[in-house]
N, C-alpha and C. Protein backbone atom coordinates (compact mmCIF):
# COMPACT_ATOMS: atom_id res chain seq x y z
N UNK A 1 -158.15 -43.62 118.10
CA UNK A 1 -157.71 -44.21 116.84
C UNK A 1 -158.82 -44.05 115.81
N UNK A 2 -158.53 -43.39 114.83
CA UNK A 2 -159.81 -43.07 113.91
C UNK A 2 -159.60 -44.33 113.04
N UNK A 3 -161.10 -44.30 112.96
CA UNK A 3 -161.43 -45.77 112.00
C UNK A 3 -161.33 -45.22 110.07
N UNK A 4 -160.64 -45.56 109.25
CA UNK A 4 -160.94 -45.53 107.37
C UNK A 4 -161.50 -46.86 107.19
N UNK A 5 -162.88 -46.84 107.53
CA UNK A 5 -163.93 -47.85 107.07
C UNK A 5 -163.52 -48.02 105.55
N UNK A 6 -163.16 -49.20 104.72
CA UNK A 6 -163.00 -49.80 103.48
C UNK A 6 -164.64 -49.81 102.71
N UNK A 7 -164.78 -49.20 102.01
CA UNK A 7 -166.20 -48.97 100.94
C UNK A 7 -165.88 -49.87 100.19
N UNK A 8 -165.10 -49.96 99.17
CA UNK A 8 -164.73 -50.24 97.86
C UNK A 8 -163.23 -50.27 97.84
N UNK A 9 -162.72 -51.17 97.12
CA UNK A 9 -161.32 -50.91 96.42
C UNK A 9 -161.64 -51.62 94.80
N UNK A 10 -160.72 -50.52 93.87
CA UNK A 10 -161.02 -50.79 92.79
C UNK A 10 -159.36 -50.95 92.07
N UNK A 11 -159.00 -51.79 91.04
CA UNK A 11 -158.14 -52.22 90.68
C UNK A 11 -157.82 -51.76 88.95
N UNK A 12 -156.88 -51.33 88.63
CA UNK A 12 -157.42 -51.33 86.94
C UNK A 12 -155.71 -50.91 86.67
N UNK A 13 -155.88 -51.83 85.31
CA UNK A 13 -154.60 -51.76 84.81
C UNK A 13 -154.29 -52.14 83.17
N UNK A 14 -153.59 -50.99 82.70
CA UNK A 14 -153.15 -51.43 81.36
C UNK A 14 -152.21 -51.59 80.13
N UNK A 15 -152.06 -52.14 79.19
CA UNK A 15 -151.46 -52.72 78.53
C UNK A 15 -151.33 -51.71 77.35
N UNK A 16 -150.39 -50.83 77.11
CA UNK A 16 -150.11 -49.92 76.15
C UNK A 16 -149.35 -50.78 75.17
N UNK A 17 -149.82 -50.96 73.90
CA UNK A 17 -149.34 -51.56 72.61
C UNK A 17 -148.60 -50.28 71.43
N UNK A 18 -149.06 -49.59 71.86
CA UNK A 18 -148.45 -48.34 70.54
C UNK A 18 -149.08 -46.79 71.10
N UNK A 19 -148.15 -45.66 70.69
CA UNK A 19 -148.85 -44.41 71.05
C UNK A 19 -149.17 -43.68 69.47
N UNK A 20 -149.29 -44.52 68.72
CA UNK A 20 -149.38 -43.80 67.24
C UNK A 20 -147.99 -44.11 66.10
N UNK A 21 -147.07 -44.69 66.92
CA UNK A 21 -146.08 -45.11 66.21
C UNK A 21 -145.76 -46.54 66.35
N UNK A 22 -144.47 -46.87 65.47
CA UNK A 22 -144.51 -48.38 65.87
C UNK A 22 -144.55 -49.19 67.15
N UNK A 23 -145.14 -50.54 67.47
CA UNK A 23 -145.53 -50.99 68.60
C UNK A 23 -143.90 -51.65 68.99
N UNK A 24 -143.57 -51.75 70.18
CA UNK A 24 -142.13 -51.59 70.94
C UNK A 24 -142.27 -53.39 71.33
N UNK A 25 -141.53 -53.90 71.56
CA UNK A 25 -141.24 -55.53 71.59
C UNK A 25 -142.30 -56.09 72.99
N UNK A 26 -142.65 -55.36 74.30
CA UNK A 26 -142.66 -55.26 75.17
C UNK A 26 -143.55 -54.25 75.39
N UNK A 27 -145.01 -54.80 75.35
CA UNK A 27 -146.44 -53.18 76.02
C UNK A 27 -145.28 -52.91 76.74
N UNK A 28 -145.99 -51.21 77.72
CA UNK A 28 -145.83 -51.05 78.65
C UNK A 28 -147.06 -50.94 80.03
N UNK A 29 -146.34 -51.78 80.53
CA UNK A 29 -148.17 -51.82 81.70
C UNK A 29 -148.21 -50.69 82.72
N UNK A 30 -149.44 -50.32 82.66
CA UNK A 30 -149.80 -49.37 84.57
C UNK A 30 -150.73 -49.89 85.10
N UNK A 31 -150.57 -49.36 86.14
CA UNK A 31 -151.83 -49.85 87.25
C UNK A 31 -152.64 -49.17 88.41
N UNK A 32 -153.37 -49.14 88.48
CA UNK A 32 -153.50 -48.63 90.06
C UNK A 32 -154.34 -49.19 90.40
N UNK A 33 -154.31 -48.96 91.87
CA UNK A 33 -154.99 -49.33 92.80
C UNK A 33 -155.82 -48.36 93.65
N UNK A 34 -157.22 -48.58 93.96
CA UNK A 34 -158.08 -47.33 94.60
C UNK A 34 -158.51 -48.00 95.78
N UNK A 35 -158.95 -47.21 96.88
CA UNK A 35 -159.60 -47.49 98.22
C UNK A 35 -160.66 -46.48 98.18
N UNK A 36 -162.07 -46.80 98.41
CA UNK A 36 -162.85 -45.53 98.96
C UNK A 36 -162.79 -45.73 100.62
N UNK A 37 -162.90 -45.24 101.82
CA UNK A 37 -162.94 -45.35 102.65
C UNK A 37 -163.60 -43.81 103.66
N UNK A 38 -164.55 -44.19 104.61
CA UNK A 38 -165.04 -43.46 105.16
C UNK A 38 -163.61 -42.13 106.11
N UNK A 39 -163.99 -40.58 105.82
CA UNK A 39 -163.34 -40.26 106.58
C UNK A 39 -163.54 -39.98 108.00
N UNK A 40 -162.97 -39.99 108.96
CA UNK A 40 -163.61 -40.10 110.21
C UNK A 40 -162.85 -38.42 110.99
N UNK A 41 -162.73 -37.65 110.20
CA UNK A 41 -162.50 -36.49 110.25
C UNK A 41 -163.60 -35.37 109.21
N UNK A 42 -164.82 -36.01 108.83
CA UNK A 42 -165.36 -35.09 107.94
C UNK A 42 -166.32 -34.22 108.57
N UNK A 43 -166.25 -33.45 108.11
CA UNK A 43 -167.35 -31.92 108.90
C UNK A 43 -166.69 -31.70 110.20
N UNK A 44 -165.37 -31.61 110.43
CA UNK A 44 -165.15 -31.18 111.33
C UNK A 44 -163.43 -30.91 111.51
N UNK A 45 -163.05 -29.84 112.59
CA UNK A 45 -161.59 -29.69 111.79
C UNK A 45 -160.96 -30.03 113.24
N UNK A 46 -159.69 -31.20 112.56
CA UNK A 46 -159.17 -31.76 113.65
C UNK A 46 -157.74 -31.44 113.44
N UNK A 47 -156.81 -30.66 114.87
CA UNK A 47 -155.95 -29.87 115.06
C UNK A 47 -154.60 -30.98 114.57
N UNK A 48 -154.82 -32.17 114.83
CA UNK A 48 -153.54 -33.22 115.04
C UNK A 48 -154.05 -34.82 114.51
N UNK A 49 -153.65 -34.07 112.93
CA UNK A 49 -153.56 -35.38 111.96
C UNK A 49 -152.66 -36.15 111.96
N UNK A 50 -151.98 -35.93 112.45
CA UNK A 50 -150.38 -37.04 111.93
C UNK A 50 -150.57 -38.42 112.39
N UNK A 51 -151.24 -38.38 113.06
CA UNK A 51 -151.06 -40.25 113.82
C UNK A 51 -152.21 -40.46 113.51
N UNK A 52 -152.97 -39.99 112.35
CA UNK A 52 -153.54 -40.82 111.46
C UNK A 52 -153.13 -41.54 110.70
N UNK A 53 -151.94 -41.15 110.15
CA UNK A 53 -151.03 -42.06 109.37
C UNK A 53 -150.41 -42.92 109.40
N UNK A 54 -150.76 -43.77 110.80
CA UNK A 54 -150.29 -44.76 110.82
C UNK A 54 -151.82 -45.84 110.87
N UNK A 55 -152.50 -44.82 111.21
CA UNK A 55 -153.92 -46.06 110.55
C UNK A 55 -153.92 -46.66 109.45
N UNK A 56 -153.56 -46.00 108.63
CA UNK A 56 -153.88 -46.02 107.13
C UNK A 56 -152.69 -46.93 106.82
N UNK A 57 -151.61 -46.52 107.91
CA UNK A 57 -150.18 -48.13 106.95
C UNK A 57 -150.71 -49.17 106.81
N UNK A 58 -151.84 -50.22 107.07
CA UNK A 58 -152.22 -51.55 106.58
C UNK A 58 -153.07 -51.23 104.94
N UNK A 59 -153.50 -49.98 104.93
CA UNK A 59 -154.53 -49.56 104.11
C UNK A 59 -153.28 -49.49 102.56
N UNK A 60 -152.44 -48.96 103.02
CA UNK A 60 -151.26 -48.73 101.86
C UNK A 60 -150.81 -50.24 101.49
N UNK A 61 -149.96 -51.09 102.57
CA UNK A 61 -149.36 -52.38 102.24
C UNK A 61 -150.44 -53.43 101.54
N UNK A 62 -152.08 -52.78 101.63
CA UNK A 62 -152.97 -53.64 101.30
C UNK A 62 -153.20 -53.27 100.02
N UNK A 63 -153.25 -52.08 99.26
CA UNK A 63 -153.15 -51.43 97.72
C UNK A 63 -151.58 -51.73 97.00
N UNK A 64 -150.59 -52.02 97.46
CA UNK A 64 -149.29 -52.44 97.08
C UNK A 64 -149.66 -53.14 96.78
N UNK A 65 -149.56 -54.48 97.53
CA UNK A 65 -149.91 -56.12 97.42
C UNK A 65 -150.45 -56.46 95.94
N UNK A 66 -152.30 -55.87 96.22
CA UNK A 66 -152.67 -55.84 95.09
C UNK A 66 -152.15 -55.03 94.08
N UNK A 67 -151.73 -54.00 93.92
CA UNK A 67 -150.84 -53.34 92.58
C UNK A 67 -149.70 -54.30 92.07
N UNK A 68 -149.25 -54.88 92.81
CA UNK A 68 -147.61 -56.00 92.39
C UNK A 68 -148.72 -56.86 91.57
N UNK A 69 -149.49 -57.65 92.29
CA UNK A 69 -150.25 -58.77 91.53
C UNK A 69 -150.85 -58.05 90.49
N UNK A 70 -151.60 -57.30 90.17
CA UNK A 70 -151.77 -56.59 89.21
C UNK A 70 -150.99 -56.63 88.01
N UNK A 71 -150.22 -56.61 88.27
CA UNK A 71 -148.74 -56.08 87.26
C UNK A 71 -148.08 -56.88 87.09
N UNK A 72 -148.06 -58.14 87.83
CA UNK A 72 -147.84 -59.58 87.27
C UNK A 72 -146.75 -60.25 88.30
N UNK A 73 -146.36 -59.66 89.61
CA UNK A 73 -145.97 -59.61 90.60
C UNK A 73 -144.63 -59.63 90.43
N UNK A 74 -143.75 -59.37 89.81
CA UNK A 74 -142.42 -59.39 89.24
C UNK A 74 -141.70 -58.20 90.05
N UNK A 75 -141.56 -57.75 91.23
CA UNK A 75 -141.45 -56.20 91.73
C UNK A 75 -139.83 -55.83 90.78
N UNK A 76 -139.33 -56.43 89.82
CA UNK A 76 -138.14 -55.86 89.91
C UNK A 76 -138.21 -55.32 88.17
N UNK A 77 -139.60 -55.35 87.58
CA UNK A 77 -140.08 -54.79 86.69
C UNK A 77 -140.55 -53.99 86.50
N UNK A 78 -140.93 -53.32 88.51
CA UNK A 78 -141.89 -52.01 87.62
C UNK A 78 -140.73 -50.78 88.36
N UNK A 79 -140.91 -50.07 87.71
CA UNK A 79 -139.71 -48.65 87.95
C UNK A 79 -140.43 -47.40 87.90
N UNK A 80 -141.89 -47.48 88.24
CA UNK A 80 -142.18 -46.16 88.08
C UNK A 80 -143.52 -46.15 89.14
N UNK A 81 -143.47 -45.12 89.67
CA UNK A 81 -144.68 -45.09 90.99
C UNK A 81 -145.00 -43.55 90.94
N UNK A 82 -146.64 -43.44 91.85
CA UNK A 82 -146.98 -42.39 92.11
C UNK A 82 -148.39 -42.38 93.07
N UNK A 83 -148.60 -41.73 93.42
CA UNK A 83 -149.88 -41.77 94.41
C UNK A 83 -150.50 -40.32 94.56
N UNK A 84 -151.80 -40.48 95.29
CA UNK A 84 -152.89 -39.48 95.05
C UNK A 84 -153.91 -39.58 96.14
N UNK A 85 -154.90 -38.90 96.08
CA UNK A 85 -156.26 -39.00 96.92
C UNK A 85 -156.88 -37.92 96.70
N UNK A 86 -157.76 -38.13 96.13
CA UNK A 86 -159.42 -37.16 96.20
C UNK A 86 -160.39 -37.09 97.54
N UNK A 87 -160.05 -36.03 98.49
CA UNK A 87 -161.03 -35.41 99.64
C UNK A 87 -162.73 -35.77 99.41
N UNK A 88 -163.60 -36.23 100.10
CA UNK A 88 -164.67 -35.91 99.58
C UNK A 88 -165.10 -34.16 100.20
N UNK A 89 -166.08 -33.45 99.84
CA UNK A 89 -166.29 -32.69 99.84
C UNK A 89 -166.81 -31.87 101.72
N UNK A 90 -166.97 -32.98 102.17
CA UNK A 90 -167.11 -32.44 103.71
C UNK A 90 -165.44 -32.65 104.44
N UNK A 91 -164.64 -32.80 103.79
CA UNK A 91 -163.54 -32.77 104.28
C UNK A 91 -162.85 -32.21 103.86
N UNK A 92 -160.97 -31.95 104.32
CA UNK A 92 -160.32 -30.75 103.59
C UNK A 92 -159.13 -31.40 103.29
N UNK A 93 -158.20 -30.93 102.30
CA UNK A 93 -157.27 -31.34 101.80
C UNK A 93 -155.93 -31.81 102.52
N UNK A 94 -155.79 -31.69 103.62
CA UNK A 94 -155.05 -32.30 104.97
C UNK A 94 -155.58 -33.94 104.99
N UNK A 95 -156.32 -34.11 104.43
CA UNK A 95 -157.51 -35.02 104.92
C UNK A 95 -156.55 -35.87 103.80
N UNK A 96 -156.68 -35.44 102.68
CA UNK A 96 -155.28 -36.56 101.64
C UNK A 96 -153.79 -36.86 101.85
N UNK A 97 -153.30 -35.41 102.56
CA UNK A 97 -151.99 -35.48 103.05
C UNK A 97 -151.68 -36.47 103.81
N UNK A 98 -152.65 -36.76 104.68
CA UNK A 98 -152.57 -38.17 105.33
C UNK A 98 -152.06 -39.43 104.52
N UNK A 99 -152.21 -39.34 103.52
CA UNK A 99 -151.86 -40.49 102.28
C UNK A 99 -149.97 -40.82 101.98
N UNK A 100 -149.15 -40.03 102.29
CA UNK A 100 -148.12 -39.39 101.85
C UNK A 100 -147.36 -40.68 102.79
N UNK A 101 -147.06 -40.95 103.84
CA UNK A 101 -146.46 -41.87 104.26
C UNK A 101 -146.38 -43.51 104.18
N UNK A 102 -148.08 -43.11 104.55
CA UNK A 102 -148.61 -44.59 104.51
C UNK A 102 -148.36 -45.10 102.74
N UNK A 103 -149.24 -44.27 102.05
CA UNK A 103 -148.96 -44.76 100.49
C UNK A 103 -147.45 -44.96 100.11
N UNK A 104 -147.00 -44.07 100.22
CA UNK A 104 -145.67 -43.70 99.91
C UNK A 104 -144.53 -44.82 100.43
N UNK A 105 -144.54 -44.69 101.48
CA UNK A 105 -143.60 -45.90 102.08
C UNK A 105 -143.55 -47.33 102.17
N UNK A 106 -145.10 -47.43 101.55
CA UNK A 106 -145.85 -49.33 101.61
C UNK A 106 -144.97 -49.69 100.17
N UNK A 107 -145.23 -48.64 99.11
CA UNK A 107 -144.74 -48.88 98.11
C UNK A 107 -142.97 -48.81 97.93
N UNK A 108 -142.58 -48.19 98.59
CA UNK A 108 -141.33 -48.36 98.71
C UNK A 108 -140.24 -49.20 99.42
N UNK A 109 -141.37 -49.77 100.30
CA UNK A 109 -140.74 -50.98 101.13
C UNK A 109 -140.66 -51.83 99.99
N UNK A 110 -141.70 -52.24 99.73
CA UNK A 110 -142.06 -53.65 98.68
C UNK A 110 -141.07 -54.02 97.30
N UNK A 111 -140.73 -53.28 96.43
CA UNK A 111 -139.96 -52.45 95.31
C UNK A 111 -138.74 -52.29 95.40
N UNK A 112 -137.73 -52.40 94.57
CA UNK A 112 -136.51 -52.55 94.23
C UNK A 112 -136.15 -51.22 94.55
N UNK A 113 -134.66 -50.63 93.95
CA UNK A 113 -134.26 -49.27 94.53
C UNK A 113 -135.40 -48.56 94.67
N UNK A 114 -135.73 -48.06 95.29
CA UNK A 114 -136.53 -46.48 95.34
C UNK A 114 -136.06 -45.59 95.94
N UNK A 115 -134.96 -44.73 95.45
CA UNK A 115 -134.42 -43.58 96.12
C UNK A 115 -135.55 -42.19 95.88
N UNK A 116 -135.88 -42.20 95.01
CA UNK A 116 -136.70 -41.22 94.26
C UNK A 116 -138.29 -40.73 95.11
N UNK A 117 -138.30 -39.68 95.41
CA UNK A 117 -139.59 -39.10 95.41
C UNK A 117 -140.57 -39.69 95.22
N UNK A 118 -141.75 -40.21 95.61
CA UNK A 118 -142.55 -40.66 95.13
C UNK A 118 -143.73 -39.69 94.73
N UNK A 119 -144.05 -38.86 93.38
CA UNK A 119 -144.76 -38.16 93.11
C UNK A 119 -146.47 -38.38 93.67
N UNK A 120 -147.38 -37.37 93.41
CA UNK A 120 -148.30 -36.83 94.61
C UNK A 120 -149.41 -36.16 93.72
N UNK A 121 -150.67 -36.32 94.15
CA UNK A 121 -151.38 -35.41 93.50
C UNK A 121 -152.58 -35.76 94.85
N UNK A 122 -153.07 -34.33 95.02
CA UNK A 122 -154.63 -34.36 96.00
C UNK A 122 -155.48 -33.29 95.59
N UNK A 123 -156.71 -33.64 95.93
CA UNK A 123 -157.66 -32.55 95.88
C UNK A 123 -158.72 -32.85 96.63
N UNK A 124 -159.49 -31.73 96.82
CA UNK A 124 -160.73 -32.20 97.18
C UNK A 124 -161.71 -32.32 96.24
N UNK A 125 -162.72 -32.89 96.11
CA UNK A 125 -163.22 -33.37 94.90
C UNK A 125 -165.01 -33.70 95.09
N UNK A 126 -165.97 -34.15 94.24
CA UNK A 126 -167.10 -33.88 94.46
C UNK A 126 -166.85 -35.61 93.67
N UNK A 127 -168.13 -35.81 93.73
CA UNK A 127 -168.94 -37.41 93.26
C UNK A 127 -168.24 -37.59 92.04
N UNK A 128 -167.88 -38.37 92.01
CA UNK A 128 -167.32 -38.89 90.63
C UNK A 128 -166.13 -38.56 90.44
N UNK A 129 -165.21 -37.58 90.73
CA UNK A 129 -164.17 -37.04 90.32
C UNK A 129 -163.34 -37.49 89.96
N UNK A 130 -162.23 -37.27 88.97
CA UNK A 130 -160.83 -37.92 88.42
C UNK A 130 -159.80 -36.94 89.09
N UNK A 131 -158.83 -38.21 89.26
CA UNK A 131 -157.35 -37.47 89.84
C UNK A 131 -156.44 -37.78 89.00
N UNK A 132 -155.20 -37.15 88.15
CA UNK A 132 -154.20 -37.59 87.62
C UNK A 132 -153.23 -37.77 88.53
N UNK A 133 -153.10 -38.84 88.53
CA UNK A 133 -151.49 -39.80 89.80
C UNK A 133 -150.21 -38.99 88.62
N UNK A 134 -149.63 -38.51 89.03
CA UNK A 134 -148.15 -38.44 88.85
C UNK A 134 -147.24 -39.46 88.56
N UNK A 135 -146.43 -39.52 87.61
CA UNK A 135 -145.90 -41.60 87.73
C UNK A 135 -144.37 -40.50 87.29
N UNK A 136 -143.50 -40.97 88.06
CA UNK A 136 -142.33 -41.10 88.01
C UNK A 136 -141.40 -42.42 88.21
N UNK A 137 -140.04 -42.20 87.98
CA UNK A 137 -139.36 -43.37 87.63
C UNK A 137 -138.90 -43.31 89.73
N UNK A 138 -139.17 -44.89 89.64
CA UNK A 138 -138.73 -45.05 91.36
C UNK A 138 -137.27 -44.83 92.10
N UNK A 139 -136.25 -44.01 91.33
CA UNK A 139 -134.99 -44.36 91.93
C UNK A 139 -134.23 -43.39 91.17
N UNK A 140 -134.75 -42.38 90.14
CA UNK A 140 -134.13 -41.38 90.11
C UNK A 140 -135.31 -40.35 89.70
N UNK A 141 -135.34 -38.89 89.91
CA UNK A 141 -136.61 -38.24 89.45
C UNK A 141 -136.10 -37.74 88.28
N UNK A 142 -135.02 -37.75 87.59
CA UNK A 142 -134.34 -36.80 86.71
C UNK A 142 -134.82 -37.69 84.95
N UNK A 143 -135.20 -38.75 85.44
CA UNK A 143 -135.87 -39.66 84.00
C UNK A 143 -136.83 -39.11 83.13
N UNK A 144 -136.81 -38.36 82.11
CA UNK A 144 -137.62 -38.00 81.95
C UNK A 144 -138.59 -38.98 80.89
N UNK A 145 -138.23 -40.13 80.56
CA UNK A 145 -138.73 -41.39 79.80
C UNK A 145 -139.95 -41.51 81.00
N UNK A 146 -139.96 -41.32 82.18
CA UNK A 146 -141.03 -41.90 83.26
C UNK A 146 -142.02 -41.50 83.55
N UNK A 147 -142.11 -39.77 82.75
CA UNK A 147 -142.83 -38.43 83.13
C UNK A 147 -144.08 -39.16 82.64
N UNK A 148 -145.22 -39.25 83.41
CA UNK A 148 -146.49 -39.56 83.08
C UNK A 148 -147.56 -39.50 84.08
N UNK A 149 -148.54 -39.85 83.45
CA UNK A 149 -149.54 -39.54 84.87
C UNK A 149 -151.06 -40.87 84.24
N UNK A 150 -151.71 -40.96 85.54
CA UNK A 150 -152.73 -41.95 85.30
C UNK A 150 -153.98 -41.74 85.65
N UNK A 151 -154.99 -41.09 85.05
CA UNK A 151 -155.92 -40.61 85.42
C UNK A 151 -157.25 -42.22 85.72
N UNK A 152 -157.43 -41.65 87.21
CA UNK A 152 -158.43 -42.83 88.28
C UNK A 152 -159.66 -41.89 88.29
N UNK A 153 -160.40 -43.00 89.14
CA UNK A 153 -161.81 -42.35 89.39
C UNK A 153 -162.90 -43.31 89.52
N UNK A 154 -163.32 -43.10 90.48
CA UNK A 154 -164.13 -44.99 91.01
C UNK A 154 -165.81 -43.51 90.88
N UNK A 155 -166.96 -43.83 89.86
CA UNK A 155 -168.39 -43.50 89.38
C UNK A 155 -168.70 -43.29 90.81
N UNK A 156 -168.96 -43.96 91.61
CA UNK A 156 -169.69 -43.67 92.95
C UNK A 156 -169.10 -43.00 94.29
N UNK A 157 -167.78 -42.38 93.92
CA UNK A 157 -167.31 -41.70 95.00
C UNK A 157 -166.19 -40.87 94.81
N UNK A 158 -165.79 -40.14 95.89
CA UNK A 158 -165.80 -39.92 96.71
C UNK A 158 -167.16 -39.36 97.00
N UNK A 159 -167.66 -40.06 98.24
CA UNK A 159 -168.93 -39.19 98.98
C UNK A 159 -168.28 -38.41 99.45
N UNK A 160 -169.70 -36.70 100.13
CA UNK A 160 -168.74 -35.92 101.41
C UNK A 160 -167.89 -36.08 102.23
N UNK A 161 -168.05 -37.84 103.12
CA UNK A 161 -167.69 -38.21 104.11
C UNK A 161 -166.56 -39.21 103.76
N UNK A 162 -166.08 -39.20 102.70
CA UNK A 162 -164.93 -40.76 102.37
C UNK A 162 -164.14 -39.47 101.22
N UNK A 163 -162.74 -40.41 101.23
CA UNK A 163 -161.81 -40.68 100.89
C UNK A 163 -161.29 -41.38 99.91
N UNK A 164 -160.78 -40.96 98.85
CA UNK A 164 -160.34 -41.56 98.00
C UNK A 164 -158.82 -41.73 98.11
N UNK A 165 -158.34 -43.10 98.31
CA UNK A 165 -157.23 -42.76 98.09
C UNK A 165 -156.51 -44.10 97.23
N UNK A 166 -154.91 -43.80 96.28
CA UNK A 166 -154.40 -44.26 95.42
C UNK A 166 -153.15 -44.60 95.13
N UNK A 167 -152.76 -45.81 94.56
CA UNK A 167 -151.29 -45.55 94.64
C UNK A 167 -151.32 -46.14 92.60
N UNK A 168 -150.21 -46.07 92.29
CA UNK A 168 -150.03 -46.57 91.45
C UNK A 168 -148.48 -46.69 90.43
N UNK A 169 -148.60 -47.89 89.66
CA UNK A 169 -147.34 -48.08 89.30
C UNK A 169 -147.18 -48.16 88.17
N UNK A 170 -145.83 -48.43 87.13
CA UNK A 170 -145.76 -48.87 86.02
C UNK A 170 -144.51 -49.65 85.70
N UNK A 171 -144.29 -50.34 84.47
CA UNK A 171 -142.96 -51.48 84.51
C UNK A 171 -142.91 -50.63 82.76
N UNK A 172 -141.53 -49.49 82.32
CA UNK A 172 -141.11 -49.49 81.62
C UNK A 172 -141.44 -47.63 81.29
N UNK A 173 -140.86 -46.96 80.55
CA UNK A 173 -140.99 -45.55 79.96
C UNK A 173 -142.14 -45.53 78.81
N UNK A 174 -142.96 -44.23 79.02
CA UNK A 174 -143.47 -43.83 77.92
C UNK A 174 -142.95 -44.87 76.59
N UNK A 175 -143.90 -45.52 75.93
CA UNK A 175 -143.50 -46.16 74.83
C UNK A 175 -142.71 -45.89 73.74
N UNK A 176 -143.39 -44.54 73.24
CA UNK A 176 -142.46 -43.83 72.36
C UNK A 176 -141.66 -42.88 72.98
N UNK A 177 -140.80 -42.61 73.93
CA UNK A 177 -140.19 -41.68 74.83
C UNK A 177 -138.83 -41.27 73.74
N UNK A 178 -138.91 -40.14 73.56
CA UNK A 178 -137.67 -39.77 72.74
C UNK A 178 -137.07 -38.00 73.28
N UNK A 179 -137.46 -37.80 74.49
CA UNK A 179 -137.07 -36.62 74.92
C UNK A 179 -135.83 -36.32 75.85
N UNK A 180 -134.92 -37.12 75.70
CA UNK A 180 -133.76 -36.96 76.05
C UNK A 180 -133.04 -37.10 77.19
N UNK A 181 -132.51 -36.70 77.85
CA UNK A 181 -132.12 -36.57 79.42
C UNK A 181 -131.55 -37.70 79.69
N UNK A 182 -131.64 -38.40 81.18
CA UNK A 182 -131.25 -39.16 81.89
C UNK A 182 -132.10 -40.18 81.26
N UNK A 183 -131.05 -41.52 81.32
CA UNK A 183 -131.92 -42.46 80.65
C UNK A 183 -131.88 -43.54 82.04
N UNK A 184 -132.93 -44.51 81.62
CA UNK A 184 -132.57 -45.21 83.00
C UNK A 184 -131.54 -46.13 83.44
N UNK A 185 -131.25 -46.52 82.21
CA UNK A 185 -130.01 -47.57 81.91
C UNK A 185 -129.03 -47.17 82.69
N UNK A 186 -128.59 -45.36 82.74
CA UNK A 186 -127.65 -44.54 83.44
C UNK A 186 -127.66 -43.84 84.66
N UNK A 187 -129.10 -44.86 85.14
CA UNK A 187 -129.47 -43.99 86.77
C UNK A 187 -128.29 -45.01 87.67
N UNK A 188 -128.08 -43.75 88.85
CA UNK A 188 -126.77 -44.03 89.79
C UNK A 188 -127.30 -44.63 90.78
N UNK A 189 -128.44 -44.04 91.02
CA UNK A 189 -129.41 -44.19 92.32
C UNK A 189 -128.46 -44.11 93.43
N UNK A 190 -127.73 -42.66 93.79
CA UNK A 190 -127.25 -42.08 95.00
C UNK A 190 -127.98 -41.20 95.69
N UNK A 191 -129.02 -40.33 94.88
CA UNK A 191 -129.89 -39.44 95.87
C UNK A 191 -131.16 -39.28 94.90
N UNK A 192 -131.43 -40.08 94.76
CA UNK A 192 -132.50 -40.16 94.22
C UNK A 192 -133.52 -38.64 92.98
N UNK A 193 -131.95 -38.46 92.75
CA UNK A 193 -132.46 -37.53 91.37
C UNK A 193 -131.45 -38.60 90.32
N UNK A 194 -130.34 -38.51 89.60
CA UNK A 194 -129.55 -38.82 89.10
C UNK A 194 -129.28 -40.90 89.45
């Protein structure tokens, strides 16, 4: 059972008032949530990752938790999710894929419909690095009011040997969103596009 020793978790979230045009009745908030954690696969290449991913399910339900409180714990407000992880540099990008269930599914347990994809971003990455999270709408992907992304990044890591990893959410569309499509008002939530 490989150990993701907890370094740090970092929290940050915010309150959009206007994008240059008039301010909307209602910010719109995001959030995320970060873990640094030691990888216990670094400098070395291991054939059979998958049941790593169930290490990491307390590691996910524990970045949810805090993301809901974050956001003011209301789960039937936020409609838009996405997740991520930055490799540190002695490890390889398999090494984030690991993130995909555990992140992915903590947040979707917790959360109102989520038929939808939960968008993804990884890399491997050096000291300091930023990741843009992907934020889509939780229950249809076809929204295009939801299309956004949240750029993280905790100053002291990822080291070689740790892991960055991320989830994150939001309660409402791009503020000024005027690009057409599927609106959410008109999501079916049967297969999680439409």
């Amino acid at each position: 059972m490989p150990d993701f020793k907890i370094r740090k978790i970092s929290i940050t979230s915010e309150e959009i008032f206007h994008d240059g045009g008039p301010p909307p009745g209602i910010p719109r908030r995001r959030a995320a949530a970060l873990a640094l954690v030691s990888n216990p696969f670094a400098g070395r290449f291991e054939p059979n990752l998958q049941p790593a991913m169930d290490d990491l399910k307390p590691l996910g339900m524990l970045l949810t938790e805090k993301l809901i409180a974050a956001l003011g714990g209301d789960v039937g407000a936020i409609d838009g999710y996405g997740k991520g992880a930055i490799v540190g540099s002695a490890g390889e990008i398999e090494h984030g894929a690991l993130w995909h269930v555990p992140g992915g599914y903590a947040m979707r347990e917790r959360l109102a419909a989520t038929k939808a994809i939960v968008p993804s971003a990884m890399k491997v990455g050096g000291f300091g690095s930023s990741l843009d999270i992907p934020l889509g709408h939780t229950n249809a992907a076809y929204v295009r009011s939801h299309f956004d992304a949240m750029t993280v990044s905790i100053p002291d890591g990822p080291r070689p040997d740790e892991i960055l990893y991320c989830i994150a959410m939001s309660c409402g569309p791009r503020i000024h969103s005027r690009m057409g499509g599927l609106e959410a008002s008109h999501v079916k939530g049967e297969d999680g596009l439409r």
